[in-house]
PDB file of N, CA and C in Angstrom:
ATOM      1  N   UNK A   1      68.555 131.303  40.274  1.00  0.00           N
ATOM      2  CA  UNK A   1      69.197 132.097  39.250  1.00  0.00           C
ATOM      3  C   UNK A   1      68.227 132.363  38.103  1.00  0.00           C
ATOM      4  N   UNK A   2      68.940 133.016  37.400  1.00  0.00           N
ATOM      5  CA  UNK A   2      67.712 133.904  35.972  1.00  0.00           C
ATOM      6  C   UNK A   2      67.258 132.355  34.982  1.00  0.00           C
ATOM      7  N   UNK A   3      67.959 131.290  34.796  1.00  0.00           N
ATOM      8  CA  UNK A   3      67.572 130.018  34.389  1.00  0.00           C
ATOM      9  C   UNK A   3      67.326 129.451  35.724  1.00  0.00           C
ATOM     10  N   UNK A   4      66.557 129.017  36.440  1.00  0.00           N
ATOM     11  CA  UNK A   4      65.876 128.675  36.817  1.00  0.00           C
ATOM     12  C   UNK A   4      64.417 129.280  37.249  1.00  0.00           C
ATOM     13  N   UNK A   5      64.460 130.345  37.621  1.00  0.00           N
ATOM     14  CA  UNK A   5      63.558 131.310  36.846  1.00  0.00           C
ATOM     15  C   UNK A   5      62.575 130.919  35.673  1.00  0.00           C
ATOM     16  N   UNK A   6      63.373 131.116  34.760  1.00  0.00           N
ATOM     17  CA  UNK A   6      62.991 130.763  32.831  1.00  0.00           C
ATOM     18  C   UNK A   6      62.649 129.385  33.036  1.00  0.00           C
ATOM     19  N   UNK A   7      62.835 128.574  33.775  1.00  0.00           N
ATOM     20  CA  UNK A   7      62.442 127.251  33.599  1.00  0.00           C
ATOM     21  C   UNK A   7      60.886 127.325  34.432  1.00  0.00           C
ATOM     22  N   UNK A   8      60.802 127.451  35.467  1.00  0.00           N
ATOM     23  CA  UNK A   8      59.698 127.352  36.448  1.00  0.00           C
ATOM     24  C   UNK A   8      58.269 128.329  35.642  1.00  0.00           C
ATOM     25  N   UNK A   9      58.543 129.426  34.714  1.00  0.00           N
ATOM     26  CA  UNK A   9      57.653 130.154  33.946  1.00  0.00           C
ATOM     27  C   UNK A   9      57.574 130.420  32.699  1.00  0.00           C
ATOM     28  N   UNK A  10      58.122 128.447  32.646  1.00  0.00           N
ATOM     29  CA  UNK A  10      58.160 128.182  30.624  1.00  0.00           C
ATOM     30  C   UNK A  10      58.710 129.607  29.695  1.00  0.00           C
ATOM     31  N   UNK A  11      59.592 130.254  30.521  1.00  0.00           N
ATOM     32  CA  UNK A  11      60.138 131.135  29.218  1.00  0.00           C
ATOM     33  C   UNK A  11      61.465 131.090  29.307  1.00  0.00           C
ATOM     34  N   UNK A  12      61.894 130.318  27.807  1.00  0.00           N
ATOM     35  CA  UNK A  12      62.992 129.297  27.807  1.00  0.00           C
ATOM     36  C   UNK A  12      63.607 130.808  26.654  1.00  0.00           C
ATOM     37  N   UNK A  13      62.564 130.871  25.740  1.00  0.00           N
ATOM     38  CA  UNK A  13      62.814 131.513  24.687  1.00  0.00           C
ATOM     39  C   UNK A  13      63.593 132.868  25.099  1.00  0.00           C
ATOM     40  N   UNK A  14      62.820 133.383  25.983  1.00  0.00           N
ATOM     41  CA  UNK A  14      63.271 134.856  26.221  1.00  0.00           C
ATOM     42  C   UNK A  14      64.779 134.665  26.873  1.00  0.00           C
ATOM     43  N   UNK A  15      64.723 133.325  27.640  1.00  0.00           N
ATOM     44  CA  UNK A  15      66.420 133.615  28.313  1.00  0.00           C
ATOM     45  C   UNK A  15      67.362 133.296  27.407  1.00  0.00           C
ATOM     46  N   UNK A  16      67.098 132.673  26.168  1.00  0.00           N
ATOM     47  CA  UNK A  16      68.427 132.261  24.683  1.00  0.00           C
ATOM     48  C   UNK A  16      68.465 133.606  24.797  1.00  0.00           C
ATOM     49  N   UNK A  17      67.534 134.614  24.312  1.00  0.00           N
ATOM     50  CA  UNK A  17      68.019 135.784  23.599  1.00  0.00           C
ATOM     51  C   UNK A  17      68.697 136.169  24.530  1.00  0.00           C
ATOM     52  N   UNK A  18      68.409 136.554  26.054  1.00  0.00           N
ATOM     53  CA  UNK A  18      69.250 137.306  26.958  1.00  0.00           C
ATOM     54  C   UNK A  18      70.855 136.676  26.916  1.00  0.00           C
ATOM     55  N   UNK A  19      70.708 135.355  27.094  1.00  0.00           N
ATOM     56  CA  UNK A  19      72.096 134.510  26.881  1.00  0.00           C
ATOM     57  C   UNK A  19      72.525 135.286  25.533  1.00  0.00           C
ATOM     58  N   UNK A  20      72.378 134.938  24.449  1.00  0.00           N
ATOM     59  CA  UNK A  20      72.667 135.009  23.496  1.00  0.00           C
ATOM     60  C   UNK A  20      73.529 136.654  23.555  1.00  0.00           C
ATOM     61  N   UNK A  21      73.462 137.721  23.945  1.00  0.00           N
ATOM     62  CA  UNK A  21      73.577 138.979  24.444  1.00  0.00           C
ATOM     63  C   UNK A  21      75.263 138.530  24.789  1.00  0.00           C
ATOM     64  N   UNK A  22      74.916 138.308  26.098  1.00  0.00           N
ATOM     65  CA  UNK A  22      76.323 137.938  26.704  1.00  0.00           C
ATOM     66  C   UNK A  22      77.503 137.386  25.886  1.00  0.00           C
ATOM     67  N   UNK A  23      76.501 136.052  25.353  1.00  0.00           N
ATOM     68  CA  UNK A  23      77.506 135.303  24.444  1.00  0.00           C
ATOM     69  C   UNK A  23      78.180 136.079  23.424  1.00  0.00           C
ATOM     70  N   UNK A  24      77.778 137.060  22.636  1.00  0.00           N
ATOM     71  CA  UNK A  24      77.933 138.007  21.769  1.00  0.00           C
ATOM     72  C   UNK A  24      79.405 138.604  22.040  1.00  0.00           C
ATOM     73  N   UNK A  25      79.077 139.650  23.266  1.00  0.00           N
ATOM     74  CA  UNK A  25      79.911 140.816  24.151  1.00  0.00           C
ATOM     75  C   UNK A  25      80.847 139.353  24.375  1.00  0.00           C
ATOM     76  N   UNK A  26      81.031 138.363  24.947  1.00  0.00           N
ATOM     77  CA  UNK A  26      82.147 137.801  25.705  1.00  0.00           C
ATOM     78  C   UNK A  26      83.043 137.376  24.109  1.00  0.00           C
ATOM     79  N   UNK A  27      82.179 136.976  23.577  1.00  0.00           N
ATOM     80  CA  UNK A  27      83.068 136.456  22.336  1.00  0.00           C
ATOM     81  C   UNK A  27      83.685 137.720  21.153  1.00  0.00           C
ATOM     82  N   UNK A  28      83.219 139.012  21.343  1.00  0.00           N
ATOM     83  CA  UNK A  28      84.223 139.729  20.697  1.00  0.00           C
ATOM     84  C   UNK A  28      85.111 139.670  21.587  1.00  0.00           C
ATOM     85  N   UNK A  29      85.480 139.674  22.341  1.00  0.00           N
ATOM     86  CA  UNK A  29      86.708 140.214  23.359  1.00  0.00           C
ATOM     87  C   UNK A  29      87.353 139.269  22.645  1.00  0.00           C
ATOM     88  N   UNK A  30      86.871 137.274  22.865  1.00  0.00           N
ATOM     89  CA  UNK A  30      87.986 136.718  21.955  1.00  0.00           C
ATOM     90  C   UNK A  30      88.319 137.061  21.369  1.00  0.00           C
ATOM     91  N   UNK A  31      87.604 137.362  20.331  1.00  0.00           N
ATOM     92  CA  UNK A  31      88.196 137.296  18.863  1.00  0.00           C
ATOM     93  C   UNK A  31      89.230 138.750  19.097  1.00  0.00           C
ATOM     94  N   UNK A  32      88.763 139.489  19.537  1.00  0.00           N
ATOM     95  CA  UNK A  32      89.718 140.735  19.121  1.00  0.00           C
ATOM     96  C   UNK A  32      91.044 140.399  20.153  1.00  0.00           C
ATOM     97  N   UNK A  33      91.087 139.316  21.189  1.00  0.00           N
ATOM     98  CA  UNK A  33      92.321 139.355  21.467  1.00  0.00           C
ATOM     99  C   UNK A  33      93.411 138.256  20.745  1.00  0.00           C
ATOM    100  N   UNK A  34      91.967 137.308  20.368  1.00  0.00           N
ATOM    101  CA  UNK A  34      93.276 136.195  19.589  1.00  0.00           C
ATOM    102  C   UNK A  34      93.768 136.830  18.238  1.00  0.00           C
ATOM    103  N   UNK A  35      92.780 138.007  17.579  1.00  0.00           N
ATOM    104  CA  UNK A  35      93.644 138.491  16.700  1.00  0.00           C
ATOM    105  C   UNK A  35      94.493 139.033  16.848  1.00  0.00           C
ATOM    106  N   UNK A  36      94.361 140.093  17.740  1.00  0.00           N
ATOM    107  CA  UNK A  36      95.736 140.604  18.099  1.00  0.00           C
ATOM    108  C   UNK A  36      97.244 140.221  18.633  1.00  0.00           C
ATOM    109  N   UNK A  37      96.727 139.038  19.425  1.00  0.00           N
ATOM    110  CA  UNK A  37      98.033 138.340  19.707  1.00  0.00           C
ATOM    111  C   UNK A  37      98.582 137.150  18.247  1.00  0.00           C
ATOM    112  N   UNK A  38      97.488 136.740  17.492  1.00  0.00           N
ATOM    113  CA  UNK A  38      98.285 136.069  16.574  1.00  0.00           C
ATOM    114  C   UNK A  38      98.408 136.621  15.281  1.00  0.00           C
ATOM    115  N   UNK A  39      97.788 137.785  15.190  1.00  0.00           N
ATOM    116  CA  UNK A  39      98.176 138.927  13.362  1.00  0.00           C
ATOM    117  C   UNK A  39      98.741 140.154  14.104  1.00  0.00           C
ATOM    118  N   UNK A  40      98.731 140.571  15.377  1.00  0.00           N
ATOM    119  CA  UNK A  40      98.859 141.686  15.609  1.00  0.00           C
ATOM    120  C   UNK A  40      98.168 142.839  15.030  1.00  0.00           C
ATOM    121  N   UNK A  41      97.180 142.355  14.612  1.00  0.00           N
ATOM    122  CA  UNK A  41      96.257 143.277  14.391  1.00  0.00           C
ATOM    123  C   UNK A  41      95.044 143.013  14.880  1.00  0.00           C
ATOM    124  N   UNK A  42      93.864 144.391  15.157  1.00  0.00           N
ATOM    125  CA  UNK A  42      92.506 144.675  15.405  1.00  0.00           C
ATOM    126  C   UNK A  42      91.467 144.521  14.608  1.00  0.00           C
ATOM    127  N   UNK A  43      90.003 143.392  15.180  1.00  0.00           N
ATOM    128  CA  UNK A  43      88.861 142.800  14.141  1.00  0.00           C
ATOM    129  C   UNK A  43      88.137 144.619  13.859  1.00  0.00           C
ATOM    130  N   UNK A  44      88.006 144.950  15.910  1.00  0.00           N
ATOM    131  CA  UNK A  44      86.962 145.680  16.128  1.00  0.00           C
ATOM    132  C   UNK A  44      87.905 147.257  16.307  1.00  0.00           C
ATOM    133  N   UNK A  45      87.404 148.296  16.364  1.00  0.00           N
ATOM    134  CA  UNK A  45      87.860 149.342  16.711  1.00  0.00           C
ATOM    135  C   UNK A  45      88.631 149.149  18.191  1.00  0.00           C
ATOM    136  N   UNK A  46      87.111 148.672  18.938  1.00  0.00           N
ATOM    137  CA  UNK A  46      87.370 148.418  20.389  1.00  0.00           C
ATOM    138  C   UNK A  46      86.039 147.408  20.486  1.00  0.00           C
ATOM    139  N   UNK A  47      86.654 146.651  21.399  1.00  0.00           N
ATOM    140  CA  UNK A  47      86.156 145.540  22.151  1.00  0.00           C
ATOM    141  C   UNK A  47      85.827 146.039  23.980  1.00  0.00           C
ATOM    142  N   UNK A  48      84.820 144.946  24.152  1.00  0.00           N
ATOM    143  CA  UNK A  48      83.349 144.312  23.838  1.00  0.00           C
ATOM    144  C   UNK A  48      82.699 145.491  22.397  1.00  0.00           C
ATOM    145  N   UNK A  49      82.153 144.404  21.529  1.00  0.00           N
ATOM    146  CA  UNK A  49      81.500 145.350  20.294  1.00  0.00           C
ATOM    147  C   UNK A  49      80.835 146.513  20.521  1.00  0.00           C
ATOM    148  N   UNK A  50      80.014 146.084  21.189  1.00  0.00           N
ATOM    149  CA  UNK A  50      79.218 147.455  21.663  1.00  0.00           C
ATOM    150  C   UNK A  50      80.463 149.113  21.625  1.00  0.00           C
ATOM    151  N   UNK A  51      81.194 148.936  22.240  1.00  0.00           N
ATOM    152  CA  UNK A  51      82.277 150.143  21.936  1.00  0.00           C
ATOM    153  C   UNK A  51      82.654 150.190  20.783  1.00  0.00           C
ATOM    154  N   UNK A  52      82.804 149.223  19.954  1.00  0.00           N
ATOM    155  CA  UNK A  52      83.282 149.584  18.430  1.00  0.00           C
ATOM    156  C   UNK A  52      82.185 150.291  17.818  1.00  0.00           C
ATOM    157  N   UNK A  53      80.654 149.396  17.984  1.00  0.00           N
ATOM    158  CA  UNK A  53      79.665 150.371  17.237  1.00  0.00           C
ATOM    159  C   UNK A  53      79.850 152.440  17.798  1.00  0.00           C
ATOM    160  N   UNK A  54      79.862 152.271  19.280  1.00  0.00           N
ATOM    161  CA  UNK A  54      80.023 153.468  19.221  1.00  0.00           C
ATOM    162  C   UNK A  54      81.438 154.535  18.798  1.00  0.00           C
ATOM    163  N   UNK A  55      82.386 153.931  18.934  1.00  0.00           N
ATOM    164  CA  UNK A  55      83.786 154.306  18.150  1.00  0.00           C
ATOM    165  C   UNK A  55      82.780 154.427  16.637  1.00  0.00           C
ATOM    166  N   UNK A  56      82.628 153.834  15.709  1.00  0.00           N
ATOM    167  CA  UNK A  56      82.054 154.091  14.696  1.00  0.00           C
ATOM    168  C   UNK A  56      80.871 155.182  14.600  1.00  0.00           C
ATOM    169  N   UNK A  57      80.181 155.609  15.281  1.00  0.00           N
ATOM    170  CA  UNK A  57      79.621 156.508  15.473  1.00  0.00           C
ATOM    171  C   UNK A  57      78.287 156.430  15.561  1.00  0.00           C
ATOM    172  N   UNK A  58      77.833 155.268  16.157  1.00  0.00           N
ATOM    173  CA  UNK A  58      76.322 154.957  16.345  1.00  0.00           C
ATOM    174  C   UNK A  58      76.088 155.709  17.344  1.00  0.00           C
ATOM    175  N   UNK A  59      75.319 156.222  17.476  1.00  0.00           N
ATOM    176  CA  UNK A  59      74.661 157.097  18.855  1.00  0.00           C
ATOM    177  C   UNK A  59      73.983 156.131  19.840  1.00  0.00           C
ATOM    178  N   UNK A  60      73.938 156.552  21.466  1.00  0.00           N
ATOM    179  CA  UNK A  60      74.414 155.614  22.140  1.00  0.00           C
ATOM    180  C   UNK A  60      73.099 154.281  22.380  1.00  0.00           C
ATOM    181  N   UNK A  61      71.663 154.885  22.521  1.00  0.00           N
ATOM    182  CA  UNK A  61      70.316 154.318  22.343  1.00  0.00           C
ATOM    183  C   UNK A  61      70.348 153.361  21.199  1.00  0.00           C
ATOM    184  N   UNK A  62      71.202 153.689  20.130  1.00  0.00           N
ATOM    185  CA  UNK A  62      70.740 152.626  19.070  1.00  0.00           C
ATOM    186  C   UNK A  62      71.482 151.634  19.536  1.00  0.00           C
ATOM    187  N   UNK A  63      72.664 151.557  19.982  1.00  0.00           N
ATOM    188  CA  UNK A  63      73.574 150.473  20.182  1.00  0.00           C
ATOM    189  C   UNK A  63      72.962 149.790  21.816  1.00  0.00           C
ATOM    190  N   UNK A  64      72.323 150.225  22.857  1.00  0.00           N
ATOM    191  CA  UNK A  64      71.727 149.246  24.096  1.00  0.00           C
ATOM    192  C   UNK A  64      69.808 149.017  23.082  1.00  0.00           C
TER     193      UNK A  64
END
């Protein structure tokens, strides 16, 4: 797998950031669903973030 990979060619660093990515995208979804189910209301426009930046009107290159 992509960590074991990163381990065998000492690049530990580069796979946080890639992790870190994921971790990002998976954890708006939380948040925008536990808000919604416990305020009934929305953090993000739309969830995974990445769609909110573009709902907001980032053009699409700046946001990947």
């Amino acid at each position: 797998t992509l960590g074991v990979v990163a381990m065998l060619n000492n690049a530990i660093i580069p796979l946080f950031i890639i992790v870190f990515i994921y971790i990002l995208e998976s954890g708006s979804v939380c948040i925008q669903l536990t808000s919604k189910k416990l305020f009934s209301r929305k953090v993000f426009l739309a969830a995974p973030i990445h769609h909110h930046f573009e709902a907001k009107g980032w053009p699409e290159p700046k946001v990947v």
